[in-house]
Protein backbone atom coordinates (compact mmCIF):
# COMPACT_ATOMS: atom_id res chain seq x y z
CA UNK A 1 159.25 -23.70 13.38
CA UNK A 2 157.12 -22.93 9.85
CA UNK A 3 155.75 -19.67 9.83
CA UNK A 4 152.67 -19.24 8.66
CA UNK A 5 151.19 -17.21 5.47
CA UNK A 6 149.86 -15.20 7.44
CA UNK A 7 153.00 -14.56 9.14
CA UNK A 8 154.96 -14.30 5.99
CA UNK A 9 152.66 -11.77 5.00
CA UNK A 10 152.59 -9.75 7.83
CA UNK A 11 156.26 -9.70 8.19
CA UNK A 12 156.63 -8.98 4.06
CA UNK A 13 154.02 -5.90 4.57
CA UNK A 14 156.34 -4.37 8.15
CA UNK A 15 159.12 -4.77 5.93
CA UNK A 16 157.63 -2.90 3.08
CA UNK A 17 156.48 -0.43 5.51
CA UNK A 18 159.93 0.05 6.63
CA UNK A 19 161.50 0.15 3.49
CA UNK A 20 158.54 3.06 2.79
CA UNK A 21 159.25 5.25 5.78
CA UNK A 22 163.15 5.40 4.88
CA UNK A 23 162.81 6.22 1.22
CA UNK A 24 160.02 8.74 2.22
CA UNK A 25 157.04 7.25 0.79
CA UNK A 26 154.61 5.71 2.71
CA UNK A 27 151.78 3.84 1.12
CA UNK A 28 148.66 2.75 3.19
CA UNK A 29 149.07 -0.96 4.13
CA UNK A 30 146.15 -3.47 4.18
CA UNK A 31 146.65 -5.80 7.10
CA UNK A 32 145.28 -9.12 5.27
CA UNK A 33 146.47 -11.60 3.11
CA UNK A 34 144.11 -11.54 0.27
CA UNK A 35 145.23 -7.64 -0.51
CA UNK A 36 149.18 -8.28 -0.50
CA UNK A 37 149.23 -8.70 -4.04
CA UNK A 38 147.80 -5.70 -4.82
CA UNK A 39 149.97 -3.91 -2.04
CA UNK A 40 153.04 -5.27 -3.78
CA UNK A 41 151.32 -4.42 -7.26
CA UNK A 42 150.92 -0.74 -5.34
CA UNK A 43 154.27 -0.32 -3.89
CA UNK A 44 156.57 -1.67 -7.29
CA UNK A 45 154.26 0.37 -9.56
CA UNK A 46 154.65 3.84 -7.16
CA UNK A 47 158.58 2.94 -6.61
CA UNK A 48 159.03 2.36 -10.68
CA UNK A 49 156.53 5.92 -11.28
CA UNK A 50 159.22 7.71 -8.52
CA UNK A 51 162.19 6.05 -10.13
CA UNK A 52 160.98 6.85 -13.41
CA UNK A 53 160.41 10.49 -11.88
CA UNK A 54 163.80 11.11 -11.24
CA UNK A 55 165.02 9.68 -14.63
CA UNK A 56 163.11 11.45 -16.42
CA UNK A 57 163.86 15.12 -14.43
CA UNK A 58 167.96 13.71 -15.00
CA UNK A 59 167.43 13.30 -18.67
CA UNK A 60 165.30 17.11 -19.05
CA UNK A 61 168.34 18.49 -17.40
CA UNK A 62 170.88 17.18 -19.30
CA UNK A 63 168.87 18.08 -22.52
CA UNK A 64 168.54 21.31 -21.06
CA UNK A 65 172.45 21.49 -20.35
CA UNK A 66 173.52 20.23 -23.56
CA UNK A 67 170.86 22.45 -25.66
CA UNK A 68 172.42 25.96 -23.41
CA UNK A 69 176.10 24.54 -24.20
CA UNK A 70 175.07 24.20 -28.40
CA UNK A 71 173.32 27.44 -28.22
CA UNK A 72 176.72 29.27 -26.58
CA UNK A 73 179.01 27.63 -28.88
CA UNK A 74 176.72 28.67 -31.70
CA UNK A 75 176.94 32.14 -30.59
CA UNK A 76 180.38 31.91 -30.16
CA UNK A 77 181.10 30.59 -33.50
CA UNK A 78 179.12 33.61 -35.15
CA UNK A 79 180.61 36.24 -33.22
CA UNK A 80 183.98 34.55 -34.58
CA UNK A 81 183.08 33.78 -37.38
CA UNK A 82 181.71 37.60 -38.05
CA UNK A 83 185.37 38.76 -37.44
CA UNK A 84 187.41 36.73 -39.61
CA UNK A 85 184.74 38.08 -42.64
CA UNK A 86 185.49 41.67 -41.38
CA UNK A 87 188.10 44.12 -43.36
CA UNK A 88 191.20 44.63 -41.82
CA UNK A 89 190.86 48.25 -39.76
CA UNK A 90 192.47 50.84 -41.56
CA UNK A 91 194.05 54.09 -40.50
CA UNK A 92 191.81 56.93 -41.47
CA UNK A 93 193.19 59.16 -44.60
CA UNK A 94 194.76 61.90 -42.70
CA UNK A 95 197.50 59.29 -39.97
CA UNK A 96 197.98 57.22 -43.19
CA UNK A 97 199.22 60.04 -45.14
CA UNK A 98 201.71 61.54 -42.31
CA UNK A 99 202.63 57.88 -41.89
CA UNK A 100 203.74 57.67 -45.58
CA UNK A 101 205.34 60.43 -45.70
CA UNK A 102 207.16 60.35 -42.29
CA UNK A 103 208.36 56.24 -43.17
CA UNK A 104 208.50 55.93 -46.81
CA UNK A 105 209.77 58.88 -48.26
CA UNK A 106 208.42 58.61 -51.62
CA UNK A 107 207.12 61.50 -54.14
CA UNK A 108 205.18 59.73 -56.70
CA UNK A 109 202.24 57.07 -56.94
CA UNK A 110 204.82 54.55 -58.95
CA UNK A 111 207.22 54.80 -55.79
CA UNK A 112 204.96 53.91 -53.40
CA UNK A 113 203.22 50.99 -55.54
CA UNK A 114 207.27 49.81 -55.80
CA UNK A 115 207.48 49.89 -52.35
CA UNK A 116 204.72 47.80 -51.88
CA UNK A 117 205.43 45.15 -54.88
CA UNK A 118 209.12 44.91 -52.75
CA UNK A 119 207.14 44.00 -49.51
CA UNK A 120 208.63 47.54 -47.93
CA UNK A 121 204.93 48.38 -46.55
CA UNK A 122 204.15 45.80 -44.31
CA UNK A 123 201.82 47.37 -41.68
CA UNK A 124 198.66 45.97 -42.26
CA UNK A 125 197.00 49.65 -41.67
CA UNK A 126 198.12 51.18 -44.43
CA UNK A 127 196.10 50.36 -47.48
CA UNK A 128 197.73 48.62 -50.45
CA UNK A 129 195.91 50.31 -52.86
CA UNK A 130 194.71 53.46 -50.90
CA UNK A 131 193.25 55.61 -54.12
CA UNK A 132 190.79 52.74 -53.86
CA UNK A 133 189.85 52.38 -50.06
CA UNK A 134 189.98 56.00 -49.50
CA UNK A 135 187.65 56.89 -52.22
CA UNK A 136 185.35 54.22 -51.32
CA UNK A 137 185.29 56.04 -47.65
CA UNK A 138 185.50 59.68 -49.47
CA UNK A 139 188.39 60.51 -47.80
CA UNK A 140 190.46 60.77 -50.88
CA UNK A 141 192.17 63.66 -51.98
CA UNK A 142 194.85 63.26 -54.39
CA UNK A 143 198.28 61.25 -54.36
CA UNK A 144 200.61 64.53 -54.06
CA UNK A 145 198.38 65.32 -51.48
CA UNK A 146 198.59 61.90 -49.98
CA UNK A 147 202.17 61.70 -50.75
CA UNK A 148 203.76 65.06 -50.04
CA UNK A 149 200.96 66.68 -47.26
């Protein structure tokens, strides 16, 4: 047996309403044939809107994601960044000076530059030059002083 159109169209709109009620939208239904098109028209255009919805809300929250994850490896990249351009910490004048004298055992400012030219100072907390760091922190005295205590 042929069904109808007007059948057809009343099975077509129980279906949609089905189909409504389980995705949790529920549109109001015309019961006669001559509005099913626009129902249809209704029902694809508010399902593409929700679908579009939720695409839309995905995409913002990956944007947001990805734009948190730049900005923390940004801020991670300055922070490291900021120490490789920092000077190497020193030991202040006074601990340098009983170091020197307590591992080097030299008496005179050509001694110690020897010693470093031979690679014999190798802590990185003692300054190469340390007339020149120590004055430039104010700390300097002289090299017997330095030297001998």
């Amino acid at each position: 047996m042929l069904a109808t159109n007007d059948q057809r169209a009343t099975r077509t709109a129980a279906a949609t309403t089905i189909n409504s009620i389980q995705h949790g939208k529920m549109f109001e239904l015309h019961s006669t044939a001559d509005d099913d098109s626009e129902l249809f028209e209704s029902i694809i255009t508010n399902e593409l809107k929700s679908a579009s919805q939720e695409e839309e809300e995905d995409v913002l929250m990956e944007i947001a994601w990805r734009s948190k994850k730049v900005e923390l490896e940004e801020a991670n990249t300055r922070r490291f960044q900021k120490r490789l351009k920092s000077k190497p910490w020193k030991l202040p004048y006074e601990v340098a000076s009983i170091w020197v004298q307590k591992n080097l055992g030299v008496d005179t400012k050509e001694e110690f530059f020897d010693f470093v030219a031979n690679g014999n100072v190798r802590t990185p907390y003692i300054p190469k030059e340390p007339e020149k760091y120590y004055s430039a922190n104010g700390t300097w005295i002289s090299w017997d002083h330095f030297l001998k205590g």
